[in-house]
C-alpha atoms as a PDB file:
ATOM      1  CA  UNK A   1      38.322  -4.216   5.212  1.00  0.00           C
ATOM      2  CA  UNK A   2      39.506  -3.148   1.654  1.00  0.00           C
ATOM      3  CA  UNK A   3      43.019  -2.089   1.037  1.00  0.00           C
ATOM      4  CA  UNK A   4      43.548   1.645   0.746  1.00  0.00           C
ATOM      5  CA  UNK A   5      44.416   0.844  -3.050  1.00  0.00           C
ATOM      6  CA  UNK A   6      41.299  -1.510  -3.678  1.00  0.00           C
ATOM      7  CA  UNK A   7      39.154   1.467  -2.107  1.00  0.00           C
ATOM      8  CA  UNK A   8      41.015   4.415  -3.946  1.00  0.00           C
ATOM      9  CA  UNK A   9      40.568   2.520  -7.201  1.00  0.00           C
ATOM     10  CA  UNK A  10      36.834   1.901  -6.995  1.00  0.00           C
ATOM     11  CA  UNK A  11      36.703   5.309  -6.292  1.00  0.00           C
ATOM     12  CA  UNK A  12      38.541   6.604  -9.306  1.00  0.00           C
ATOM     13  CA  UNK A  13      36.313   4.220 -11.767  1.00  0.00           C
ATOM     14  CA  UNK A  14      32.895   5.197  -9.970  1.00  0.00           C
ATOM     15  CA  UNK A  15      33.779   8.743 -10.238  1.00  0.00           C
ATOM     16  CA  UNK A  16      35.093   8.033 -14.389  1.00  0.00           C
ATOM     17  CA  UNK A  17      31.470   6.531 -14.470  1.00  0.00           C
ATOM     18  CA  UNK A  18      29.648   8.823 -12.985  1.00  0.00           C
ATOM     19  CA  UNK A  19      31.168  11.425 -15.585  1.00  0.00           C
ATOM     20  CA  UNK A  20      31.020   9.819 -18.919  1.00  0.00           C
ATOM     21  CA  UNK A  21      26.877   9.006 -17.573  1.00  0.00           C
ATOM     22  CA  UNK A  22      26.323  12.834 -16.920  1.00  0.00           C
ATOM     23  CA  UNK A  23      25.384  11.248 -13.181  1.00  0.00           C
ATOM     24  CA  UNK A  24      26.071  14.106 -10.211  1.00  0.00           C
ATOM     25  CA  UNK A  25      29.189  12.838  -8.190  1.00  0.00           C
ATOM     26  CA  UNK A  26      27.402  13.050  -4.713  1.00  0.00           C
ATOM     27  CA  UNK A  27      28.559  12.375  -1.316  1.00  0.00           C
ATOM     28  CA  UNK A  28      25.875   9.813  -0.667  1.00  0.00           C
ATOM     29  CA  UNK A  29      26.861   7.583  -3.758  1.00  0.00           C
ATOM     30  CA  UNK A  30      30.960   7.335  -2.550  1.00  0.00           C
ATOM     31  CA  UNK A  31      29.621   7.644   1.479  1.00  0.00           C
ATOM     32  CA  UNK A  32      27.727   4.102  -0.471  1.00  0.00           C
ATOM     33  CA  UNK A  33      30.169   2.846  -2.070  1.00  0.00           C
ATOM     34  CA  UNK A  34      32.887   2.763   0.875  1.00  0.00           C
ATOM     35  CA  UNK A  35      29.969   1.450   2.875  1.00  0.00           C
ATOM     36  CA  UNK A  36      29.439  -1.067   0.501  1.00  0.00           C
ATOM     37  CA  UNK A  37      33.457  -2.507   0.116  1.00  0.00           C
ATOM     38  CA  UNK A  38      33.879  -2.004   4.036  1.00  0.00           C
ATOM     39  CA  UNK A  39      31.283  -4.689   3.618  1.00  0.00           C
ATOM     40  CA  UNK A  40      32.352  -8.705   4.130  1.00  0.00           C
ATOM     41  CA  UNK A  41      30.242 -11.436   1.926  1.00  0.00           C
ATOM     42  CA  UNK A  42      26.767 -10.698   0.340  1.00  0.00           C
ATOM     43  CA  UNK A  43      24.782  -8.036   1.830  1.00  0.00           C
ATOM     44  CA  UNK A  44      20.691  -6.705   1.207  1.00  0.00           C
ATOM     45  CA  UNK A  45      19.842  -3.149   0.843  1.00  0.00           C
ATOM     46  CA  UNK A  46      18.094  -3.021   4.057  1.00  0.00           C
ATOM     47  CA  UNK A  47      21.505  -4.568   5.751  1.00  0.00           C
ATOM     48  CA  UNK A  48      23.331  -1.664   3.982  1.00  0.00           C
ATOM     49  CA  UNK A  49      20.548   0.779   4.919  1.00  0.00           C
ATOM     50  CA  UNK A  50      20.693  -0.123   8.222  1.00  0.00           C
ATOM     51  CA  UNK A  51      24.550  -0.043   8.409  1.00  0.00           C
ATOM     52  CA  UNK A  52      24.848   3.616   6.896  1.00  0.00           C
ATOM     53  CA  UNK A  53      22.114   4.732   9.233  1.00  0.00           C
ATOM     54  CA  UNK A  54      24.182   3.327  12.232  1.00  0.00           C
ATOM     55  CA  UNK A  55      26.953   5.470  10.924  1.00  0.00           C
ATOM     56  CA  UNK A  56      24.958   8.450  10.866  1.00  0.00           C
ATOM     57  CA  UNK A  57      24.935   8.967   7.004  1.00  0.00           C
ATOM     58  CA  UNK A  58      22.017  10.958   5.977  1.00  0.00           C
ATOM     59  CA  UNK A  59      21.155   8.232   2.803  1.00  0.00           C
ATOM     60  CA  UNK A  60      17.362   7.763   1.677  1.00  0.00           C
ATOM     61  CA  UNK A  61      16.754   4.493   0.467  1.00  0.00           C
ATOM     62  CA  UNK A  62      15.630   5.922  -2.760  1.00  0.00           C
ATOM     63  CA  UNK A  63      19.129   7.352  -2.871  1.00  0.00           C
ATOM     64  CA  UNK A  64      20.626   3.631  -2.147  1.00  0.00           C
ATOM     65  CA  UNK A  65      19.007   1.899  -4.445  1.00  0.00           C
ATOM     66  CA  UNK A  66      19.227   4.795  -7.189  1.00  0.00           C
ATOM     67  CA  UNK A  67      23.175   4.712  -6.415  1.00  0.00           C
ATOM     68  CA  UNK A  68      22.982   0.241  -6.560  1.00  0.00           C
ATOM     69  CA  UNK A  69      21.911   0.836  -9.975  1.00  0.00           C
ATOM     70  CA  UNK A  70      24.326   2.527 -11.000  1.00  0.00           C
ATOM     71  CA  UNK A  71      27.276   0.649  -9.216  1.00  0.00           C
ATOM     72  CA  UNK A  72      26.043  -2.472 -10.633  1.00  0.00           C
ATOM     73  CA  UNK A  73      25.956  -0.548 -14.037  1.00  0.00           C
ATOM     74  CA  UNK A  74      29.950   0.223 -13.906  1.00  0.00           C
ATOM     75  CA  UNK A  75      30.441  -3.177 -12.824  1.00  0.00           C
ATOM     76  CA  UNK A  76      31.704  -2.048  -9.116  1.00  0.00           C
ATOM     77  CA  UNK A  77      28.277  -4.242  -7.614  1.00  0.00           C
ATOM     78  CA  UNK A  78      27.063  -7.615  -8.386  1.00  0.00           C
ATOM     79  CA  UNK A  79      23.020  -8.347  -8.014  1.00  0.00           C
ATOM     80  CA  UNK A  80      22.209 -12.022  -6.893  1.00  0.00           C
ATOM     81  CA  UNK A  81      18.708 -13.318  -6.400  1.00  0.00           C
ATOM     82  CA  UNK A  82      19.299 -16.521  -4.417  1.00  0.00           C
ATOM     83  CA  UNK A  83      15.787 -18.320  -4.388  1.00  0.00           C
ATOM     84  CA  UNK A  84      12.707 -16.475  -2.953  1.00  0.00           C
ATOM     85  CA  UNK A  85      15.174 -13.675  -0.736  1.00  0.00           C
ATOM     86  CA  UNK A  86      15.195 -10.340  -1.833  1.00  0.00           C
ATOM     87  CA  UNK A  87      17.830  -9.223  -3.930  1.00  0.00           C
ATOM     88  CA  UNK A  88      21.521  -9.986  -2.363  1.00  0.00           C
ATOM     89  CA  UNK A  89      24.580  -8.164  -3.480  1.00  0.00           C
ATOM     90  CA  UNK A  90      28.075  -7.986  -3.345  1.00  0.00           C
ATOM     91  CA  UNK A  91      31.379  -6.247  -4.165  1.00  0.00           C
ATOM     92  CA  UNK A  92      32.955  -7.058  -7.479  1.00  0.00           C
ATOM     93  CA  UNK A  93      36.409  -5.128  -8.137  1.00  0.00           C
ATOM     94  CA  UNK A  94      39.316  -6.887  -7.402  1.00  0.00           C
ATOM     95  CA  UNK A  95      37.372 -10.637  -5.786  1.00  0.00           C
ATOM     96  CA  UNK A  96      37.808 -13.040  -7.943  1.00  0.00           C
ATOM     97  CA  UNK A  97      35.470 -14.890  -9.449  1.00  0.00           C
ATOM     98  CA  UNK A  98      33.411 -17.419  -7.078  1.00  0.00           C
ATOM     99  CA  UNK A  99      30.125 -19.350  -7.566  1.00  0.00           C
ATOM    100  CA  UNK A 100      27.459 -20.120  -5.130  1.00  0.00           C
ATOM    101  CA  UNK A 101      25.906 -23.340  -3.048  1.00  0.00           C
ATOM    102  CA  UNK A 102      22.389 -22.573  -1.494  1.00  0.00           C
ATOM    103  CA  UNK A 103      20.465 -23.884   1.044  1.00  0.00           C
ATOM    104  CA  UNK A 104      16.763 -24.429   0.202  1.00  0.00           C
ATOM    105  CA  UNK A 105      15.514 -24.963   3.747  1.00  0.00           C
ATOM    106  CA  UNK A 106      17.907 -22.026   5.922  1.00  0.00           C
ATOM    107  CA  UNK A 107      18.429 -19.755   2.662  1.00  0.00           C
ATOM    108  CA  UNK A 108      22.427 -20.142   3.688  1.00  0.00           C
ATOM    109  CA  UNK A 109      24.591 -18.884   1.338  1.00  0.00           C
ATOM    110  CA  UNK A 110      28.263 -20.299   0.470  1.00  0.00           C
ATOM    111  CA  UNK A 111      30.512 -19.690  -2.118  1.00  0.00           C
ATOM    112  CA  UNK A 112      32.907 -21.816  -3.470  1.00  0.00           C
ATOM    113  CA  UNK A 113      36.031 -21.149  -6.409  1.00  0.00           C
ATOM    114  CA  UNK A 114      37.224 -24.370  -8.378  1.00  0.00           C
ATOM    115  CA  UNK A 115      39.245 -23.965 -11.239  1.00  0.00           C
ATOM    116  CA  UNK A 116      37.177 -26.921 -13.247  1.00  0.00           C
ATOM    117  CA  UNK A 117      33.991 -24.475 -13.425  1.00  0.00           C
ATOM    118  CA  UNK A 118      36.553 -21.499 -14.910  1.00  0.00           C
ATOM    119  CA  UNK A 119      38.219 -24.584 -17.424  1.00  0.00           C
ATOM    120  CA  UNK A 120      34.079 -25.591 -18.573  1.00  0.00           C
ATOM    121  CA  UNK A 121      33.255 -21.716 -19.085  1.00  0.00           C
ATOM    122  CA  UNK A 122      36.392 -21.151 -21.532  1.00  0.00           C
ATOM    123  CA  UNK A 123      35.499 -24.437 -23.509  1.00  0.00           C
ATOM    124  CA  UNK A 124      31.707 -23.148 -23.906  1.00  0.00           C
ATOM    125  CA  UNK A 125      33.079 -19.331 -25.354  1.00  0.00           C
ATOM    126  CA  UNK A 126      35.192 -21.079 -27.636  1.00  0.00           C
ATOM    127  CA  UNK A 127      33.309 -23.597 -29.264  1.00  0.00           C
ATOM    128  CA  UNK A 128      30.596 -20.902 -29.719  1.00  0.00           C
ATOM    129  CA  UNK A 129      32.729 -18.061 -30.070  1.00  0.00           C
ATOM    130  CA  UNK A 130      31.129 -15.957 -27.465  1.00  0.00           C
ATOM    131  CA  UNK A 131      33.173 -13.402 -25.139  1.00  0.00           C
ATOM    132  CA  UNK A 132      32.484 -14.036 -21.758  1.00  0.00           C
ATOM    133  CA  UNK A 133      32.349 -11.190 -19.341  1.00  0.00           C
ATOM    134  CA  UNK A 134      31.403 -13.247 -15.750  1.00  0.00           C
ATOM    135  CA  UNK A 135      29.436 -15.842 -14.894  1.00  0.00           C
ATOM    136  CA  UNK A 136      27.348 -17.011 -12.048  1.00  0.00           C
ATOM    137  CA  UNK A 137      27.181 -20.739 -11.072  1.00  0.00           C
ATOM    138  CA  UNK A 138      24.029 -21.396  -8.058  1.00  0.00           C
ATOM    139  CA  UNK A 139      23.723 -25.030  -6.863  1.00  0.00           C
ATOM    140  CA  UNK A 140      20.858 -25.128  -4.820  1.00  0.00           C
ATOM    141  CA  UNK A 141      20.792 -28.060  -2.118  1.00  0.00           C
ATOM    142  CA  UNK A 142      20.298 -28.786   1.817  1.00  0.00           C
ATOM    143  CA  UNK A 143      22.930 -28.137   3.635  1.00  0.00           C
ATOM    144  CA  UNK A 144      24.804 -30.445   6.283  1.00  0.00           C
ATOM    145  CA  UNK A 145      23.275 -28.763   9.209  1.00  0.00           C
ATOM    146  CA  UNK A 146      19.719 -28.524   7.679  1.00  0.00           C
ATOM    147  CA  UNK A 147      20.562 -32.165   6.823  1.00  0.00           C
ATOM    148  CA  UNK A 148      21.315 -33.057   9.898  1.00  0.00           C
ATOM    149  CA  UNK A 149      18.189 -31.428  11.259  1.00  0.00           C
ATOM    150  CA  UNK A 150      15.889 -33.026   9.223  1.00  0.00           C
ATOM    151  CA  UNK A 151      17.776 -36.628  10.231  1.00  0.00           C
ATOM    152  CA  UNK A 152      17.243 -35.839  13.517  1.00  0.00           C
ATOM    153  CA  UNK A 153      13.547 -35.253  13.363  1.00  0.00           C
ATOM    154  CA  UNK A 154      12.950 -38.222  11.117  1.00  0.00           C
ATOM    155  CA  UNK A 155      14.923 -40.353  13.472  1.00  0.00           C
ATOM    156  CA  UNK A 156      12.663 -39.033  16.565  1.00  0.00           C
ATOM    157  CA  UNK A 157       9.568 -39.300  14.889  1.00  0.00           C
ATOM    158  CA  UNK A 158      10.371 -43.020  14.310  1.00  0.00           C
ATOM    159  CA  UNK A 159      11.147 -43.463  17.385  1.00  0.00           C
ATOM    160  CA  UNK A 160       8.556 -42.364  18.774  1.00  0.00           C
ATOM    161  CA  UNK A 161       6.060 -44.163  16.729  1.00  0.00           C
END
């Protein structure tokens, strides 16, 4: 759960946003927004649908992903497409920065922070003079159970043959 501050602060921005846009402030885009930083990990829209529906919020899902667009917009939202999923997102005010392993046979998602990726991504901006803003670092693998699945099977079948 987000810290009173964390929460007040996203609020503050998306409202500043919403302003400067000429966007209505709504109840059903900050009703989405706490929804979405009461939120743990990556979440789908239908997830978050599902959740605010639970909760009795009266939310279309036109209004969702109207209001996703524009939190990803202020930078309050990050979009992911992990493989052949739909569209997974997360909260991105005040979590740092983390990058992403994925499993190719579950669809298992796991991130991961180490300070060597950060070190390669300030090398790269300065030798070509860019400014980076964020990054986003996917790895795409089998993972140790899948692994040990697959192991299993192969060790059965050759058994059994």
């Amino acid at each position: 759960m987000p810290t009173a501050d964390i929460q007040q602060n996203v609020q503050r921005i998306f409202s500043e946003y919403l302003e400067h846009g000429g966007h209505r402030k709504t109840p059903e885009r900050f009703a989405i927004l706490k929804e979405i930083y009461a939120v743990d990990g990556h979440f789908d829209i239908e997830r978050l649908y599902g959740r605010m529906k639970q909760a009795k919020y009266r939310v279309s899902r036109a209004t969702l992903y109207n209001t996703m667009d524009l939190l990803i917009e202020a930078r309050l939202v990050r979009k992911h497409q992990f493989g052949t999923t739909q569209a997974q997102f997360e909260k991105a005010h005040s979590y740092r920065q983390h990058d992403h392993v994925i499993c190719d046979v579950c669809g298992k998602v796991q991130e991961f922070c180490d300070p060597r990726i950060q070190s390669v991504r300030n090398t790269v901006a300065e030798v070509l003079g860019f400014t980076v803003s964020h990054h986003a670092l996917h790895i795409h693998g089998t993972c140790p159970d899948c692994q040990h699945q697959q192991n299993s099977k192969t060790t059965a079948a050759t058994a059994a043959a």
